[in-house]
C-alpha atoms as a PDB file:
ATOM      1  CA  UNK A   1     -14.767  63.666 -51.640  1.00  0.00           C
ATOM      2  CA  UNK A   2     -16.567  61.646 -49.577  1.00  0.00           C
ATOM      3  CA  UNK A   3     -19.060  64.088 -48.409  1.00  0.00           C
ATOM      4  CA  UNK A   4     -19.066  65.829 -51.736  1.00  0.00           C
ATOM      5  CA  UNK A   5     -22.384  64.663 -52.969  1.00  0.00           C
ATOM      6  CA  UNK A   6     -24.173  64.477 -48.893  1.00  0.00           C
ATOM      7  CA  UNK A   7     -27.954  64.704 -50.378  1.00  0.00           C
ATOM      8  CA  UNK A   8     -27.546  61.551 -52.274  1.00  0.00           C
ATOM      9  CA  UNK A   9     -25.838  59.624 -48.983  1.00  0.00           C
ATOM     10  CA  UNK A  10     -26.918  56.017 -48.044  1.00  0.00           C
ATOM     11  CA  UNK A  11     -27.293  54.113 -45.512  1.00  0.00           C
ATOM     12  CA  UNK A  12     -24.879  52.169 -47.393  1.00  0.00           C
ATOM     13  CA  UNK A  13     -22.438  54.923 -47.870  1.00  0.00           C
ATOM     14  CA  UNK A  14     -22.997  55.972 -43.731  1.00  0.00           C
ATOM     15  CA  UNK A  15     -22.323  52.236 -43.274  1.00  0.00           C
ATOM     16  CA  UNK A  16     -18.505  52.777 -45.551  1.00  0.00           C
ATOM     17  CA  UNK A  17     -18.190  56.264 -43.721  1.00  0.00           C
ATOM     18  CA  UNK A  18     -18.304  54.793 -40.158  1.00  0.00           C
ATOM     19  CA  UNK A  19     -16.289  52.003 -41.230  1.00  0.00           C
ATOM     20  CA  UNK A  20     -13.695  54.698 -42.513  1.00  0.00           C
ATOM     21  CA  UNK A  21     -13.258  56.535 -39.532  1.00  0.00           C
ATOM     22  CA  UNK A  22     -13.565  53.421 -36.600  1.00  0.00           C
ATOM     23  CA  UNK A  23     -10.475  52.714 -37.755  1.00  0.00           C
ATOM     24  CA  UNK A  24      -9.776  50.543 -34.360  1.00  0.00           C
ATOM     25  CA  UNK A  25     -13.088  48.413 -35.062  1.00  0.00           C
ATOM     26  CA  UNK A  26     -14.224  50.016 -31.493  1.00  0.00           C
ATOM     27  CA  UNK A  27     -17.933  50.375 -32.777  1.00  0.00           C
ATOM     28  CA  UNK A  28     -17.563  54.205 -32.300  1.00  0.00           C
ATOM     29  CA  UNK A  29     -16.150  57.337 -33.489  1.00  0.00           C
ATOM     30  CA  UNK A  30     -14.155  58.541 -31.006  1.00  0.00           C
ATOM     31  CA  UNK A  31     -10.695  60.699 -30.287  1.00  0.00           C
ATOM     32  CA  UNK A  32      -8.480  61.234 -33.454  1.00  0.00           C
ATOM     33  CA  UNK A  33     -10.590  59.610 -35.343  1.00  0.00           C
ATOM     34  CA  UNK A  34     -13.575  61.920 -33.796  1.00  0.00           C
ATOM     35  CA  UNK A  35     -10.975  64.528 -35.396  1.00  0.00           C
ATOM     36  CA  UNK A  36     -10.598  63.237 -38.328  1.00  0.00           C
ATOM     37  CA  UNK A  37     -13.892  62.808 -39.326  1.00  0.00           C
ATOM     38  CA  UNK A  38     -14.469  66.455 -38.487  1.00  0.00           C
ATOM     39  CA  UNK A  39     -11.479  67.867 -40.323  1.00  0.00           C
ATOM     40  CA  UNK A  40     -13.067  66.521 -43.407  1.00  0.00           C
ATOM     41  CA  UNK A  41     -16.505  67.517 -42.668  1.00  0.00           C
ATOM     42  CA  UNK A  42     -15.242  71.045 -41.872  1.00  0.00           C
ATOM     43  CA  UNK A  43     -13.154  71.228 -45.232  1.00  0.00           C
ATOM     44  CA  UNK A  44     -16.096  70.421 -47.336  1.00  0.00           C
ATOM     45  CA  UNK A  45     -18.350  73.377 -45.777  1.00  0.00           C
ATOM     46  CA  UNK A  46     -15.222  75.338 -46.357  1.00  0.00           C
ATOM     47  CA  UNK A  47     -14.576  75.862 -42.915  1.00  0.00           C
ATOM     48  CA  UNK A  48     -10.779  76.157 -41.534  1.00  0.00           C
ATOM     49  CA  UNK A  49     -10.106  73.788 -38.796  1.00  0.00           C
ATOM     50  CA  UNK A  50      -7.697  75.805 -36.112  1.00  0.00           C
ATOM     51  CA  UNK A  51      -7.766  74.040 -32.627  1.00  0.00           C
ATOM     52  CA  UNK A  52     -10.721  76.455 -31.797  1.00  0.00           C
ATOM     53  CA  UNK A  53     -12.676  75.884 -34.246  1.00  0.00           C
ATOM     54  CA  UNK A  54     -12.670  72.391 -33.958  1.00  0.00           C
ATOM     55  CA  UNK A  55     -13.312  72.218 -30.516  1.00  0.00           C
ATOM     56  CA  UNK A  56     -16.492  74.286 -30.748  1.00  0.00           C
ATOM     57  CA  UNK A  57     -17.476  72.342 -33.665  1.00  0.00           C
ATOM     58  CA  UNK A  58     -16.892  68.481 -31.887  1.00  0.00           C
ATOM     59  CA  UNK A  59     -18.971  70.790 -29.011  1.00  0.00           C
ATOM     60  CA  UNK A  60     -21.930  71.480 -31.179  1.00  0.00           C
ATOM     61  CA  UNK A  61     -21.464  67.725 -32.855  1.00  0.00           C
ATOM     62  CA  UNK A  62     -21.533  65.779 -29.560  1.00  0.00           C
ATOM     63  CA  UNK A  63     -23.799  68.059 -28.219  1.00  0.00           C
ATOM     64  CA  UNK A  64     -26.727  67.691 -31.004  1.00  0.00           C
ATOM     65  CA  UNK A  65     -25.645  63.847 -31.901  1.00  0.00           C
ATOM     66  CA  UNK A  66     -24.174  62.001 -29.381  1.00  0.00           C
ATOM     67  CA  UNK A  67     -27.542  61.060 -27.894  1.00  0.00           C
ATOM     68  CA  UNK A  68     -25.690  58.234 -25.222  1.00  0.00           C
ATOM     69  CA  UNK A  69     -23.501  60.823 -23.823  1.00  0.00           C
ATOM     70  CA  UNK A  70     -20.722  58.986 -24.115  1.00  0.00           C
ATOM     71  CA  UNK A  71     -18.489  61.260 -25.692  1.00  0.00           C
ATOM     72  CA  UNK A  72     -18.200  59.068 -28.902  1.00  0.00           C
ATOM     73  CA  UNK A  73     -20.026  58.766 -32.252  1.00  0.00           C
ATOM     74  CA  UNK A  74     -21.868  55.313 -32.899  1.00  0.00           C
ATOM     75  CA  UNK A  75     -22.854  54.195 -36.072  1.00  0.00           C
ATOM     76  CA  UNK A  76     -26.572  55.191 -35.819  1.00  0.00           C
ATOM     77  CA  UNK A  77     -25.902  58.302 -34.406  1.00  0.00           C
ATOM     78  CA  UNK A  78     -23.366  59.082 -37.130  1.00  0.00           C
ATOM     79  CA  UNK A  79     -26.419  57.963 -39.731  1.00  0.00           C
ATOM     80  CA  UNK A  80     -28.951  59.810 -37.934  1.00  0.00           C
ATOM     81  CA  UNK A  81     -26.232  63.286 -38.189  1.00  0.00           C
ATOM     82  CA  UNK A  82     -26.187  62.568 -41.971  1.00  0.00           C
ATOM     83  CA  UNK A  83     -29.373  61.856 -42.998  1.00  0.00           C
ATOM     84  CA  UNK A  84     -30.818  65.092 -41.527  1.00  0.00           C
ATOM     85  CA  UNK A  85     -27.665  66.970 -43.222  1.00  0.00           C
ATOM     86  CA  UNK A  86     -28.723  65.025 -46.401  1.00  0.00           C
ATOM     87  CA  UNK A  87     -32.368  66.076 -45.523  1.00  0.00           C
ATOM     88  CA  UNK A  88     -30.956  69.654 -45.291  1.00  0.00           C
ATOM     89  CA  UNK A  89     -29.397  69.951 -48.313  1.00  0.00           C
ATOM     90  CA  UNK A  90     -32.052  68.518 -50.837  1.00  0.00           C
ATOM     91  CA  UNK A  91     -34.285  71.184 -49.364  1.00  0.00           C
ATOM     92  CA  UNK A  92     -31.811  73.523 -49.982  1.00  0.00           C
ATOM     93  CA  UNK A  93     -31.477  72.191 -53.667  1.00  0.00           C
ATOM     94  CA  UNK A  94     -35.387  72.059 -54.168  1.00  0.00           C
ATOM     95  CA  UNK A  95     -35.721  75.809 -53.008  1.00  0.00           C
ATOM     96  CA  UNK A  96     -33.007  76.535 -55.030  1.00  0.00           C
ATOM     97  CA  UNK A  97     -34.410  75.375 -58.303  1.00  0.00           C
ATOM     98  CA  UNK A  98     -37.731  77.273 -57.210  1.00  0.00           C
ATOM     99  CA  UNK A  99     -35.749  80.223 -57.352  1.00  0.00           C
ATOM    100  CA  UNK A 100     -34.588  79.296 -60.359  1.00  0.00           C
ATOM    101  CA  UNK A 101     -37.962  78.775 -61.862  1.00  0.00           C
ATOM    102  CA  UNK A 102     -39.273  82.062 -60.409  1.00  0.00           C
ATOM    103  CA  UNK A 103     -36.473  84.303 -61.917  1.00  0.00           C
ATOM    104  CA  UNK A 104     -37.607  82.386 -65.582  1.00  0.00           C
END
């Protein structure tokens, strides 16, 4: 649920996401919690999470956003990771409804 509606995110709602998943107050994402946030990312693209697929996908996650290199997500770059999906998926939404329009 908490990624349900990603192309109407925040900065606020970032802000209550990080919050969610620093659950030790560390200022970063980072381990389990590093899992955790993907598990839930993964089941709202509908992807299964099996120890493979989650290590390619923290791969392709710290490998695009963690832009320290510190193998941890801070707050910004966890913002800057879901504003571009939120980016994404209005574009996605305004060719849709072009479609839409075109098929009238």
């Amino acid at each position: 649920p908490i990624f349900k509606n990603v192309n109407k995110l925040t900065h606020y709602d970032v802000r209550r996401i990080f919050k969610k998943y620093d659950t030790d107050n560390s200022g970063t994402i980072e381990e389990v919690e590093f899992e955790a946030l993907m598990k839930d990312i993964l089941d709202v693209i509908g992807e299964g999470y099996s120890e493979d697929a989650m290590s390619r996908f923290k791969h392709i996650v710290l490998n695009e956003w963690d832009l320290d290199k510190d193998g941890k997500i801070g707050e910004e770059e966890l913002c800057m990771m879901l504003m571009e999906h939120r980016r994404l998926a209005q574009q996605s939404e305004v060719e849709k409804r072009a479609l839409d329009e075109e098929n009238f």
